[in-house]
Each structure stands twice: as structure tokens, then as C-alpha cells.
N, C-alpha and C. Protein backbone atom coordinates (compact mmCIF):
# COMPACT_ATOMS: atom_id res chain seq x y z
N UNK A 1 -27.35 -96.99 -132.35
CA UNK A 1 -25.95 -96.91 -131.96
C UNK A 1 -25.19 -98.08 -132.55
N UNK A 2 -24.08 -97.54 -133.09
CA UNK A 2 -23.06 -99.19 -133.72
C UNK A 2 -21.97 -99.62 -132.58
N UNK A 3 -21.78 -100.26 -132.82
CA UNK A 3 -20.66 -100.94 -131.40
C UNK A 3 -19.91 -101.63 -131.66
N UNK A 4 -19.06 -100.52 -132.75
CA UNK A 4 -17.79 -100.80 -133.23
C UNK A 4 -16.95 -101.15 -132.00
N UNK A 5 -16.53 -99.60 -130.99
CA UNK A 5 -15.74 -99.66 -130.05
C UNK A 5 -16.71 -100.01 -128.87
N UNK A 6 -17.42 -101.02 -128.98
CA UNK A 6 -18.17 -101.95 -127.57
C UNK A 6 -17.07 -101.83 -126.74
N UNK A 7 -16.91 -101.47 -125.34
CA UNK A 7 -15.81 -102.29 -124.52
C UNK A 7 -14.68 -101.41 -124.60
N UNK A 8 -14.37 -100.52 -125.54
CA UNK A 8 -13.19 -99.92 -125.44
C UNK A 8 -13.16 -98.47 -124.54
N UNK A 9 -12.81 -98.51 -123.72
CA UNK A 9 -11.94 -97.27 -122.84
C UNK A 9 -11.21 -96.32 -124.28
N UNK A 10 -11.22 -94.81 -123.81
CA UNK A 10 -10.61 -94.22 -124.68
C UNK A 10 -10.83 -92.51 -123.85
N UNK A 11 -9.30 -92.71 -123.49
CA UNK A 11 -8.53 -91.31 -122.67
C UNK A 11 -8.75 -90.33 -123.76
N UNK A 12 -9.43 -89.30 -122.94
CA UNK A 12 -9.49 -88.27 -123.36
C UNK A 12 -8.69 -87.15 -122.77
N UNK A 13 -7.31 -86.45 -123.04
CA UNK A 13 -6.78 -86.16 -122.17
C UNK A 13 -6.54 -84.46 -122.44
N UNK A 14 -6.64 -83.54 -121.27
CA UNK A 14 -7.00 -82.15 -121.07
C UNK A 14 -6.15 -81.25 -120.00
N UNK A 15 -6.14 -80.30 -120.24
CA UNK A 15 -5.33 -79.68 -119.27
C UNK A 15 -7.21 -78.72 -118.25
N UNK A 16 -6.72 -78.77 -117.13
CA UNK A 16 -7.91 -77.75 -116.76
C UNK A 16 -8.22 -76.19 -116.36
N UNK A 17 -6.73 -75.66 -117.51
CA UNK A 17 -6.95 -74.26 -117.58
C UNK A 17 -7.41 -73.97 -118.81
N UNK A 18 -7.93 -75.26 -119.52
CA UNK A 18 -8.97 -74.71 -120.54
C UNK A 18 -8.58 -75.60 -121.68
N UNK A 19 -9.42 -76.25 -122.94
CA UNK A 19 -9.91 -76.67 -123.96
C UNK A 19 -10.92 -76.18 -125.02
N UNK A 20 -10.41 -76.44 -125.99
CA UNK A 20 -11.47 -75.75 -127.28
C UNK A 20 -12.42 -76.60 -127.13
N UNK A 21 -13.26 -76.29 -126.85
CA UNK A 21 -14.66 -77.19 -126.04
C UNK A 21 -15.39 -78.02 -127.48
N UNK A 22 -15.16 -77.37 -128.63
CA UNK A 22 -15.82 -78.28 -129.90
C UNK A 22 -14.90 -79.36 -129.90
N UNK A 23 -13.49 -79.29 -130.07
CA UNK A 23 -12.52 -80.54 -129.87
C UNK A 23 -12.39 -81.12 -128.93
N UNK A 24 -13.19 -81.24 -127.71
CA UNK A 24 -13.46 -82.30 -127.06
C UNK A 24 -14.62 -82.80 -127.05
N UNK A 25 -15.75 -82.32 -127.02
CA UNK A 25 -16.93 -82.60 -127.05
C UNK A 25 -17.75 -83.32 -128.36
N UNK A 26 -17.29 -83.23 -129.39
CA UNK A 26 -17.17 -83.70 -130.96
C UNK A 26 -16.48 -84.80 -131.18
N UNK A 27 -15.78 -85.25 -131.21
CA UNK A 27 -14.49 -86.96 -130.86
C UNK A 27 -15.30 -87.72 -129.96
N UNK A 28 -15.97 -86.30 -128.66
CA UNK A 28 -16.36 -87.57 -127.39
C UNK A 28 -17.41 -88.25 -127.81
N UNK A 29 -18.81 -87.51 -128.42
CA UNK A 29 -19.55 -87.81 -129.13
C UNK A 29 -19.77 -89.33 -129.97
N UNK A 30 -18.97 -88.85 -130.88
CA UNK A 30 -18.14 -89.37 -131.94
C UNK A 30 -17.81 -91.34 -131.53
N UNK A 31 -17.32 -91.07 -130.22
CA UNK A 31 -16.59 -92.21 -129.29
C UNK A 31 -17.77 -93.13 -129.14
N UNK A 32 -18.72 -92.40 -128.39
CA UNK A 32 -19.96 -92.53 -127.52
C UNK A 32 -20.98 -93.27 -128.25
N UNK A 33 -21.11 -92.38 -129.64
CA UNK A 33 -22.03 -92.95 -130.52
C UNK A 33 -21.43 -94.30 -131.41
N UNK A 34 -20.02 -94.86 -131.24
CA UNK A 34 -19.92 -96.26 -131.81
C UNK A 34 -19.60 -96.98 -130.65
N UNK A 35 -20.11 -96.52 -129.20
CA UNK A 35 -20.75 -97.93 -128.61
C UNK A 35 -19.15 -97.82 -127.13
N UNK A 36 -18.09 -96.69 -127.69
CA UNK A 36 -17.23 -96.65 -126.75
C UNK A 36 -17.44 -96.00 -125.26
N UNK A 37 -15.79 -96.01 -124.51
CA UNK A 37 -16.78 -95.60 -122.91
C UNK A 37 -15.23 -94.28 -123.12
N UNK A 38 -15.91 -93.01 -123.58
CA UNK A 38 -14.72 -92.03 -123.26
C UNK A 38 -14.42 -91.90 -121.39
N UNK A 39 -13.05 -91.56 -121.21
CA UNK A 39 -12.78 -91.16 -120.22
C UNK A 39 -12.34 -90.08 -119.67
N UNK A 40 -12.52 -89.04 -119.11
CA UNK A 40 -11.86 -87.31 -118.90
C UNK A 40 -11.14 -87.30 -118.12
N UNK A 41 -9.64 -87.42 -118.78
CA UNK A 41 -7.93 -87.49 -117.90
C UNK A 41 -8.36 -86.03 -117.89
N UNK A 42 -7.60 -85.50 -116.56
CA UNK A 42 -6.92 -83.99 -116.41
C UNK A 42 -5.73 -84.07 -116.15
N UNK A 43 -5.05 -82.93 -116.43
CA UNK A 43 -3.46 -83.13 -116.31
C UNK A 43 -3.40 -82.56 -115.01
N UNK A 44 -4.35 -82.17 -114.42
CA UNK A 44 -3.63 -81.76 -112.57
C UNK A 44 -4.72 -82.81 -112.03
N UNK A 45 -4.52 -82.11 -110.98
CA UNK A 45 -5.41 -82.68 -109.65
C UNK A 45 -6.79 -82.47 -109.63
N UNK A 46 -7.28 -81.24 -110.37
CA UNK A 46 -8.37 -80.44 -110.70
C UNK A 46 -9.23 -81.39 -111.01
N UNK A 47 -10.88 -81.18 -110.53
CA UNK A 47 -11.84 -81.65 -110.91
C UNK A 47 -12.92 -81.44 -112.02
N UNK A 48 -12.17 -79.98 -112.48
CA UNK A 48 -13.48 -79.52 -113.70
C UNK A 48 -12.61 -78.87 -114.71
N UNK A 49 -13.01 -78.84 -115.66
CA UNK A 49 -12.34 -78.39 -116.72
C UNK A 49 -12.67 -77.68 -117.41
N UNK A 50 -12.22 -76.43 -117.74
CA UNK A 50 -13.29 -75.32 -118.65
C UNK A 50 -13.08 -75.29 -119.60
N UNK A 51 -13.67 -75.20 -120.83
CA UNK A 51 -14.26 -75.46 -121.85
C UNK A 51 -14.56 -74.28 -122.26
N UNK A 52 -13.55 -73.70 -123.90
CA UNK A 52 -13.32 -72.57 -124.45
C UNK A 52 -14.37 -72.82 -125.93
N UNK A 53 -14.57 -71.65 -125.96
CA UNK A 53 -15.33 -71.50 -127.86
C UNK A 53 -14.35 -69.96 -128.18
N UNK A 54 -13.05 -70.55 -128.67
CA UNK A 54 -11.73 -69.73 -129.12
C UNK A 54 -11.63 -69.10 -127.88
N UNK A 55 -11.50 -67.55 -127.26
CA UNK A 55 -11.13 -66.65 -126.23
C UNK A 55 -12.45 -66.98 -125.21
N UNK A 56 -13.66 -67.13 -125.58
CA UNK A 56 -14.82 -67.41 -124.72
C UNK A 56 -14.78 -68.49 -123.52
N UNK A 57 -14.94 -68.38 -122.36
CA UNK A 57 -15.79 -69.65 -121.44
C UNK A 57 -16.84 -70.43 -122.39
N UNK A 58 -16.91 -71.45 -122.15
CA UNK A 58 -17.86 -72.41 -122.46
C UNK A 58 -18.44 -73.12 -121.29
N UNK A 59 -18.92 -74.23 -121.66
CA UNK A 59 -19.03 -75.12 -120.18
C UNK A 59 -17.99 -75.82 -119.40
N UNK A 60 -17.82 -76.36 -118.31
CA UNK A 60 -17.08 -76.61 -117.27
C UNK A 60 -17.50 -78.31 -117.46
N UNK A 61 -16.55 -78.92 -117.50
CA UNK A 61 -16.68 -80.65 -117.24
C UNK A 61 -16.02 -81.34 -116.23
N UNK A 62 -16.13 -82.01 -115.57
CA UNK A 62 -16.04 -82.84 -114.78
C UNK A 62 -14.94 -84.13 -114.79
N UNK A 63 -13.78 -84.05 -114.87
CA UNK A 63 -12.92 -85.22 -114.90
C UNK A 63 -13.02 -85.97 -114.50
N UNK A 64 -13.12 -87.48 -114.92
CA UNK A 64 -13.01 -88.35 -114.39
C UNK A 64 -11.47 -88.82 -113.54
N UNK A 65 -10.65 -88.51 -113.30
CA UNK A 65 -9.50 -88.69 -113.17
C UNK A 65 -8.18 -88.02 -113.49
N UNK A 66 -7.44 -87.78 -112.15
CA UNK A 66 -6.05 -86.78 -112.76
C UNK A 66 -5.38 -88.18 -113.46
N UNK A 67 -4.03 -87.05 -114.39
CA UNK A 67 -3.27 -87.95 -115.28
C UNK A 67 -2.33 -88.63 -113.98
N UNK A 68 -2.10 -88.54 -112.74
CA UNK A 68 -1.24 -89.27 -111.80
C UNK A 68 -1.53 -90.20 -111.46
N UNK A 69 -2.99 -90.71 -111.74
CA UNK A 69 -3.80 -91.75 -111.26
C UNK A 69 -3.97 -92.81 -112.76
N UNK A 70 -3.52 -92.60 -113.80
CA UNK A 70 -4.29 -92.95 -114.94
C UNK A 70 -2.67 -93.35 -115.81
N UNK A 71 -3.23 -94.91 -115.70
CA UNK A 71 -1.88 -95.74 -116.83
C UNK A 71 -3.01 -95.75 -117.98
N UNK A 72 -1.61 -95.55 -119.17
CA UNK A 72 -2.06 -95.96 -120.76
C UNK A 72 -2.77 -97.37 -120.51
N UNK A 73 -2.29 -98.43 -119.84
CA UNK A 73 -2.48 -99.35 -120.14
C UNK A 73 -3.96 -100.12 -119.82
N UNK A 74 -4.58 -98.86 -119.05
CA UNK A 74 -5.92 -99.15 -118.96
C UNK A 74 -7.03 -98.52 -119.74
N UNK A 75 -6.51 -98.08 -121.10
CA UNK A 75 -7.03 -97.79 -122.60
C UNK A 75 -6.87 -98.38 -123.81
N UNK A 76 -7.86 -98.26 -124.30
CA UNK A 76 -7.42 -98.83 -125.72
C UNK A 76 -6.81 -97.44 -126.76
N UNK A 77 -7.07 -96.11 -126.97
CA UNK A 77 -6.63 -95.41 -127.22
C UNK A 77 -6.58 -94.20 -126.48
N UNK A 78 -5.99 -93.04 -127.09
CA UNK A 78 -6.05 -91.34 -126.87
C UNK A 78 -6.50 -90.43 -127.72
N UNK A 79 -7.32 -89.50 -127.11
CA UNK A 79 -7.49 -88.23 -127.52
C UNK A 79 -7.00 -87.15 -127.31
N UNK A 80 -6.43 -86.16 -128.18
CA UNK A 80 -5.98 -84.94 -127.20
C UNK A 80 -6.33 -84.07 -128.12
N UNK A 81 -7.50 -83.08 -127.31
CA UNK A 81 -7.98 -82.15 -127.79
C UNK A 81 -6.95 -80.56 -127.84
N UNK A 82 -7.56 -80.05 -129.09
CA UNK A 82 -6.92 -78.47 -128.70
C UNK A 82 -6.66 -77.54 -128.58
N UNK A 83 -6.93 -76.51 -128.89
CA UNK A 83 -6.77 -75.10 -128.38
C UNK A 83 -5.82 -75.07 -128.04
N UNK A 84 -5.36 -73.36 -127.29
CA UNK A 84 -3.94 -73.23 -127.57
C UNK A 84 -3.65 -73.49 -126.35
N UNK A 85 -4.34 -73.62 -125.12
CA UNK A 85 -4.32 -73.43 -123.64
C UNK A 85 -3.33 -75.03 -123.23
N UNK A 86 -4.73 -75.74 -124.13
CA UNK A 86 -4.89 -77.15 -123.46
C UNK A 86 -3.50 -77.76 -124.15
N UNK A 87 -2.78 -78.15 -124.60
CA UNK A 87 -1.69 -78.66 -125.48
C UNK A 87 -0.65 -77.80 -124.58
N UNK A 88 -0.27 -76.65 -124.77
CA UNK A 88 0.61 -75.89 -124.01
C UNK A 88 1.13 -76.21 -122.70
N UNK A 89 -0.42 -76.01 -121.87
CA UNK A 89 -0.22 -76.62 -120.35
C UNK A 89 0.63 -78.00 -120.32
N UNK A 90 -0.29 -79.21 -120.91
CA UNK A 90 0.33 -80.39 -121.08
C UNK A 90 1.70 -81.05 -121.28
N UNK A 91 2.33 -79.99 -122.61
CA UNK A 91 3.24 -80.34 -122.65
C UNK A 91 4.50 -80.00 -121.79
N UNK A 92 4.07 -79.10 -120.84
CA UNK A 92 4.98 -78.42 -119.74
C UNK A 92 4.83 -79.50 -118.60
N UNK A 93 4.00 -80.66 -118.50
CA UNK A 93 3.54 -81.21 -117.67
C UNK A 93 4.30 -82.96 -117.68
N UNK A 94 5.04 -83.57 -116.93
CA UNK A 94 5.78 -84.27 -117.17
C UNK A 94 5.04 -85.77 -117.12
N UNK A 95 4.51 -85.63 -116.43
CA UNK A 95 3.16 -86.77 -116.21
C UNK A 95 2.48 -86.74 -117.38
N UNK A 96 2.04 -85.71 -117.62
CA UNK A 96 0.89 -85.75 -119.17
C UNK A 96 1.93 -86.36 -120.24
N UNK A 97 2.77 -85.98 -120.53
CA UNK A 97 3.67 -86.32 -121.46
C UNK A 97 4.22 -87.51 -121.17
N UNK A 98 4.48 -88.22 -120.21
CA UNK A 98 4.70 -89.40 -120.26
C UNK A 98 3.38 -90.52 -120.51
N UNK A 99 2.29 -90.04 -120.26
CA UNK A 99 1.09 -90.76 -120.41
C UNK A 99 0.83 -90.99 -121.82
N UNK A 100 1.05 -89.45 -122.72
CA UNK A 100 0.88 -89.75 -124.33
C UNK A 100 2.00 -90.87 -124.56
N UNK A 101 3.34 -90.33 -124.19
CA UNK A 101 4.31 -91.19 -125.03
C UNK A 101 3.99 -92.64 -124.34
N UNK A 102 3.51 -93.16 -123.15
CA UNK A 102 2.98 -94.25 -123.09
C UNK A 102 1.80 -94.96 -124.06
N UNK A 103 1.29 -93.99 -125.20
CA UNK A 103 0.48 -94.85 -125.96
C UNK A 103 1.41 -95.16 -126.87
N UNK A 104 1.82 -93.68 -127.48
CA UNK A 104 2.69 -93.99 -128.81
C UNK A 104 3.84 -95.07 -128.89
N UNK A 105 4.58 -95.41 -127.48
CA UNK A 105 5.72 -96.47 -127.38
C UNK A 105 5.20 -97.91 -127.90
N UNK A 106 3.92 -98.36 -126.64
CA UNK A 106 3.21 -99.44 -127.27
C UNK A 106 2.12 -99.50 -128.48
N UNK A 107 2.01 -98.59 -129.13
CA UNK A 107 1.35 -99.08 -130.41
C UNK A 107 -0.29 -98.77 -130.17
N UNK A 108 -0.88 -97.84 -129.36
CA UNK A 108 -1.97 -97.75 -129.23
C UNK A 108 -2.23 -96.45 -129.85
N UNK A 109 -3.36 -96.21 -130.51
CA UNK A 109 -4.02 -95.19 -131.16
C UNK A 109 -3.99 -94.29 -130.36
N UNK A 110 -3.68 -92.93 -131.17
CA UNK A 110 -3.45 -91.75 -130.53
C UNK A 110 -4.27 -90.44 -131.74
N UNK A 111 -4.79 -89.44 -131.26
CA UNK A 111 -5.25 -89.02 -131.77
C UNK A 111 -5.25 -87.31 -131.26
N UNK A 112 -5.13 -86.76 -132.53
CA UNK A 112 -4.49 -85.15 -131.25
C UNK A 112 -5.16 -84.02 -132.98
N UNK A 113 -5.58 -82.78 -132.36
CA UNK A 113 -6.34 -81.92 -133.17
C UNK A 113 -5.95 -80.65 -133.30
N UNK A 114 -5.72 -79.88 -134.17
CA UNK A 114 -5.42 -78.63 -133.83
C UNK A 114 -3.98 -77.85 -133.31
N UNK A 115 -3.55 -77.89 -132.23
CA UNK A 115 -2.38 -77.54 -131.48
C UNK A 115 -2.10 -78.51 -130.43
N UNK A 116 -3.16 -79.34 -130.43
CA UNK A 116 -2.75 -80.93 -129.74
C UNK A 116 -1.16 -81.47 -129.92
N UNK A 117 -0.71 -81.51 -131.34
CA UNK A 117 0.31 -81.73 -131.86
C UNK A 117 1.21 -81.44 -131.24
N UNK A 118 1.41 -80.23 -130.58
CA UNK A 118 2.33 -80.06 -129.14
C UNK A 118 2.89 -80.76 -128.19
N UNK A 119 1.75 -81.74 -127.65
CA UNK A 119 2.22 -82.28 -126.66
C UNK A 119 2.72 -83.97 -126.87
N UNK A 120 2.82 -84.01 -128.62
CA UNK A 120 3.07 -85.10 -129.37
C UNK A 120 4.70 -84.74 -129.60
N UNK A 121 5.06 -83.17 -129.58
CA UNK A 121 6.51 -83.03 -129.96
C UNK A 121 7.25 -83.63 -128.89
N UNK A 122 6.62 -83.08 -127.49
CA UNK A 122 7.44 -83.45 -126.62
C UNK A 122 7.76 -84.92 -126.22
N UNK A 123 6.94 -85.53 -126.49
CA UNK A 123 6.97 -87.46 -126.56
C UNK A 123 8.59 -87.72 -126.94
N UNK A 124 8.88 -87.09 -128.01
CA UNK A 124 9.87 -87.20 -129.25
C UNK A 124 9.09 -88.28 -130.04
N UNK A 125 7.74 -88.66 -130.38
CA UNK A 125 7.21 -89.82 -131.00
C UNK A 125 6.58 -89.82 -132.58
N UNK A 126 7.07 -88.01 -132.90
CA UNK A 126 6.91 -87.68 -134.11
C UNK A 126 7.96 -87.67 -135.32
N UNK A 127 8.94 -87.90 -135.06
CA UNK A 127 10.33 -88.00 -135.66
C UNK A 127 10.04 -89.26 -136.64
N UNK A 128 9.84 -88.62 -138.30
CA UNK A 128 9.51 -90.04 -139.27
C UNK A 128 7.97 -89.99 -139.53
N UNK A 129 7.03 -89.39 -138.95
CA UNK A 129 5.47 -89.39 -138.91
C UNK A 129 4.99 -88.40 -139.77
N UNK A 130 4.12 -88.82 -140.66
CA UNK A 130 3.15 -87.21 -141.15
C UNK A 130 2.00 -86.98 -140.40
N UNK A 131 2.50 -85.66 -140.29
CA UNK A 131 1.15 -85.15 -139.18
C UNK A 131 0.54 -83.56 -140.01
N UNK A 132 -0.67 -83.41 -139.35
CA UNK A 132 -1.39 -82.05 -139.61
C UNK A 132 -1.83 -81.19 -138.55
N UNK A 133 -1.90 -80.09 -138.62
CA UNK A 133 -2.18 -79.56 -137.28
C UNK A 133 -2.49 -78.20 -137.87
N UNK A 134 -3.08 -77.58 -136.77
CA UNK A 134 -3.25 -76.25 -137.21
C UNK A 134 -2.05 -75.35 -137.68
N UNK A 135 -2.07 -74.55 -138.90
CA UNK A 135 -0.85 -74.08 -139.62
C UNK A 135 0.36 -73.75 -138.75
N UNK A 136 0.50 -73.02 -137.75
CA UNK A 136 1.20 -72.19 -136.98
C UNK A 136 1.93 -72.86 -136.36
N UNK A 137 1.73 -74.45 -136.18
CA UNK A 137 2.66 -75.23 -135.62
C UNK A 137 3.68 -76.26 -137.12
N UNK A 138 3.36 -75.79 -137.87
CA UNK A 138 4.37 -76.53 -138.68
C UNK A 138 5.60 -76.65 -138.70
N UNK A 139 6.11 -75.65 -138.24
CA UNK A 139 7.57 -75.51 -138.22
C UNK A 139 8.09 -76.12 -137.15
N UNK A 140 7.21 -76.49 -136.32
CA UNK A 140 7.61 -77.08 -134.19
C UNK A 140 7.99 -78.61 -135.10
N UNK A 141 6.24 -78.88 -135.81
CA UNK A 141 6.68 -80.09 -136.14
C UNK A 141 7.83 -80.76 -137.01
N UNK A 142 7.91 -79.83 -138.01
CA UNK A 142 8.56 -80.26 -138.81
C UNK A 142 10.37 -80.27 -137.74
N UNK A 143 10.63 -79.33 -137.39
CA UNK A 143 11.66 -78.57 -136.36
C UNK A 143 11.95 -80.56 -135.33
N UNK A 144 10.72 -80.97 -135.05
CA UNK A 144 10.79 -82.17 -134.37
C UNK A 144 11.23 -83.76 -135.47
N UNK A 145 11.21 -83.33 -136.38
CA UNK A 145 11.62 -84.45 -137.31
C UNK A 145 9.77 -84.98 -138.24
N UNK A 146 8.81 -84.31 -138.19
CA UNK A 146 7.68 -84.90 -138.49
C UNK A 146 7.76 -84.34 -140.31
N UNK A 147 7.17 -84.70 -140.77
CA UNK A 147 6.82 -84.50 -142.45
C UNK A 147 5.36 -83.68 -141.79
N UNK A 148 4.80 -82.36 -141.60
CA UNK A 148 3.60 -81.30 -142.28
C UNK A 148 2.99 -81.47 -143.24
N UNK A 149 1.56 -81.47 -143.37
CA UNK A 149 0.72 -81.39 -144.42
C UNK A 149 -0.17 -80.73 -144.24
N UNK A 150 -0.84 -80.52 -145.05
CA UNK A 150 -2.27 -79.33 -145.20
C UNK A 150 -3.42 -80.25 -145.72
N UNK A 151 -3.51 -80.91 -144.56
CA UNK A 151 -4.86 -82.09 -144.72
C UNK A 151 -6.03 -81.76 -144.00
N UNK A 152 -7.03 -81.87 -144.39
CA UNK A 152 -8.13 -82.51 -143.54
C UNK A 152 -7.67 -83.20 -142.27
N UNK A 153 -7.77 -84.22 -142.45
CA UNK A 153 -7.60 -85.59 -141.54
C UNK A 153 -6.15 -86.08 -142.26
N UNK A 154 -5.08 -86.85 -141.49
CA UNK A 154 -3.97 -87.21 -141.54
C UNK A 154 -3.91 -88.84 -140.99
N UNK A 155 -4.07 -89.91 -141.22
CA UNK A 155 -3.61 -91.29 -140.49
C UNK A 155 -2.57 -91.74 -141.06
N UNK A 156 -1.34 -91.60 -139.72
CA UNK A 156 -0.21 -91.72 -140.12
C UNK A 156 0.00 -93.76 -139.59
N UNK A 157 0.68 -94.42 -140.63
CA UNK A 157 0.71 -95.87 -139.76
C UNK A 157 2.18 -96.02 -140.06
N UNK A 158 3.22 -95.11 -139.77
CA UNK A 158 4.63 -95.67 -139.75
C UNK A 158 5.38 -95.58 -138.76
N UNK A 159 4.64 -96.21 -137.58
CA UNK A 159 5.14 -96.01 -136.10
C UNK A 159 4.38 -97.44 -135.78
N UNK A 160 4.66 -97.20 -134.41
CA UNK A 160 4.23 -98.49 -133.53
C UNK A 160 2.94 -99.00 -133.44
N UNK A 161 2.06 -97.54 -133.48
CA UNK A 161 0.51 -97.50 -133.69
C UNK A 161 -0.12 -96.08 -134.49
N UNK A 162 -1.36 -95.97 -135.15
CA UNK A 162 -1.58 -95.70 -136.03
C UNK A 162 -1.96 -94.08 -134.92
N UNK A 163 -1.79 -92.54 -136.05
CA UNK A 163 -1.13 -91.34 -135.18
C UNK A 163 -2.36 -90.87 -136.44
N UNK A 164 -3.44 -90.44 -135.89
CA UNK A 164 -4.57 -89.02 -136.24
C UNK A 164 -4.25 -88.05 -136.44
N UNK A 165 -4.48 -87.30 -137.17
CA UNK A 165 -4.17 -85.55 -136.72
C UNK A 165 -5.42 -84.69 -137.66
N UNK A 166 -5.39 -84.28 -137.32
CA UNK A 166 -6.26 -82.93 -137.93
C UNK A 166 -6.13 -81.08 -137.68
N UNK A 167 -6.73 -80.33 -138.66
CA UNK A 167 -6.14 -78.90 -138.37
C UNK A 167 -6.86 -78.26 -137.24
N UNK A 168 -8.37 -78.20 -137.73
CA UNK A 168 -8.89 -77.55 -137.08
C UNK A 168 -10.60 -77.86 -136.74
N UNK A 169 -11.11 -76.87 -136.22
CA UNK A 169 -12.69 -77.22 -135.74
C UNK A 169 -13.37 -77.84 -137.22
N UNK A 170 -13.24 -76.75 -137.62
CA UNK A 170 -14.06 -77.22 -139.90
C UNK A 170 -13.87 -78.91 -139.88
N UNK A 171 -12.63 -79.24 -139.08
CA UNK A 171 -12.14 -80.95 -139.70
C UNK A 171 -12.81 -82.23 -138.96
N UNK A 172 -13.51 -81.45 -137.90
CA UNK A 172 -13.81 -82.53 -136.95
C UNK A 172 -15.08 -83.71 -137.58
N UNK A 173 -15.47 -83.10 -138.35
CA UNK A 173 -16.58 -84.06 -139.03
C UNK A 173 -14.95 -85.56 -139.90
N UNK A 174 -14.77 -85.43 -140.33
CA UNK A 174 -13.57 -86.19 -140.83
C UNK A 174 -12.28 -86.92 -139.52
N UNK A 175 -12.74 -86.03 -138.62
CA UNK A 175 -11.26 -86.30 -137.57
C UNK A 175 -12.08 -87.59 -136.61
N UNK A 176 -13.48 -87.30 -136.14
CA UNK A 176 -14.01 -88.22 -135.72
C UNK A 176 -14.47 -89.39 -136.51
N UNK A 177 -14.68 -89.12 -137.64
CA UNK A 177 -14.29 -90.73 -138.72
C UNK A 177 -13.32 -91.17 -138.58
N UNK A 178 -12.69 -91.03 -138.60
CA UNK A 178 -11.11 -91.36 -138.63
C UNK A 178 -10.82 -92.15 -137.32
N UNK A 179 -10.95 -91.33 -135.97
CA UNK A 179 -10.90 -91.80 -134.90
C UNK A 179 -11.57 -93.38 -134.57
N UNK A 180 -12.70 -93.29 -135.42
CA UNK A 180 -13.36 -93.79 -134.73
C UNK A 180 -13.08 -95.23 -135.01
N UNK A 181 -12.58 -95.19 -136.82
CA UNK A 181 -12.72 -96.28 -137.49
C UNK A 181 -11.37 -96.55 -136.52
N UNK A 182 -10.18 -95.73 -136.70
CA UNK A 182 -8.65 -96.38 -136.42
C UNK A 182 -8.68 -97.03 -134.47
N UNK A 183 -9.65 -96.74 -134.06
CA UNK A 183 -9.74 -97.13 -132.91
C UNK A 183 -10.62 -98.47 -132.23
């Protein structure tokens, strides 16, 4: 094990009507294996979280903590996994969304996958940023002031703190490099 992120906390944050279970479980990994301590925010009150493979159930996880209980400031970064469920819920969620835009204001690593990118529009913390995301949201982003690309992996550093993105499941080998180093 390397222990890059020895010591570092790193929110993993979810809605618990469901997550693309490879984009959370792959980053967490990812976290785990350079020595970090992931943490499982939920955006309700809910204690378990189900865990999708696309339309399928997957496994059910265990939160460590709703997002009402949980300041940015007791992380060193964020994750936000995604599927179409988990991003959606969130960004309807006023608490969750103030918790992301609590990283992005102060300058802490943020990291979002897929349709994650969603709950990055609502921050307003993409306006000026290049981001990637799964195709279908390009237009939200771009629509939000962000520059779209058709990347792999995306590390954007023209904000307060350095902004991840990636498209899809195929990327996660690259998205958790990325994470891991920028964190």
C-alpha cells in the first residue's frame, strides 16, 4: 500500500435512491489503496445505499453519515459518483449542493464522474472550468458557462481548487489516477 493520502478524509458523496455502483466502489478503492480513509456521505437521512450496475440492483452500502451532519471542512477532498439516479437526486437536494459548493468555494479537490457533473451545475462552480462528463450532459454544462470535452480524464486547475471529471465506467482506470494523484 502507498500512503500518498496517509491521513486524508475524502467524502464520498451519494444519493440513497441509487449509484452506479462501479463509480463508487472503483475511486473508493482507488482512495483506500494510497493509504486514504474514504467516507460514505448520503444525501438523506438513510442508512444504506443501493448500488446500481446501469438499470440492475447491485449491493447495498452502508453510510457513514447523512450530508446534514457532514461539513466540507472535515475533508480533504470529494467524490461524486454517477449514474443517472445519484447526481439527479442530489442536485434537487439543497444540503447536498451546498456541501459540494463548500469544497469548490475553498479550493478543495473535487471530483465527479459520469452525470456527477450535475450536481456541479447547480454549485454555479463551473462557469470558466473544462469539464467531461458523460455525452448527454454537454449542453447542461456548457448551458452553465463550462468549456465540454470528449476526454478520458479532465483536471481542470482554473478555479480555487483543482475540478476531475471523467465520462464514463471505461474511464475509471484514468479517473482514479487522477484522483488520487490531485488529492
Amino acid at each position: 500500500m502507498d500512503v500518498s493520502l496517509n491521513g486524508k478524509k475524502i467524502a464520498f458523496l451519494v444519493a440513497d435512491e441509487g449509484v452506479e455502483q462501479v463509480e463508487l466502489t472503483e475511486p473508493w478503492e482507488a482512495v483506500k489503496r494510497e493509504g486514504g480513509q474514504p467516507v460514505l456521505v448520503v444525501g438523506s437521512e438513510s442508512t444504506t445505499v443501493q448500488g446500481f450496475n446501469h438499470l440492475d440492483k447491485g449491493d447495498t452500502f452502508d453510510a457513514d453519515l447523512p450530508v446534514s451532519r457532514a461539513g466540507a471542512e472535515d475533508y480533504d477532498g470529494l467524490v461524486l459518483p454517477g449514474g443517472v439516479a445519484n447526481p439527479d437526486a442530489l442536485r434537487t437536494n439543497p444540503e447536498a449542493v451546498a456541501f459540494v459548493k463548500a469544497f469548490l468555494d475553498t479550493g478543495k479537490p473535487v471530483a465527479a464522474i459520469c452525470h456527477a457533473p450535475w450536481t456541479l451545475i447547480e454549485t454555479a462552480g463551473v462557469r470558466g472550468r473544462t469539464l467531461t462528463s458523460w455525452p448527454s450532459l454537454q449542453t447542461d454544462l456548457r448551458n452553465a458557462g463550462a468549456e465540454w470535452v470528449d476526454q478520458e480524464v479532465v483536471v481542470d486547475t482554473n478555479g480555487p481548487g483543482p475540478l476531475i471529471t471523467s465520462r464514463k465506467p471505461d474511464d475509471l482506470p484514468a479517473f482514479g489516477k487522477a484522483v488520487t494523484d490531485a488529492f
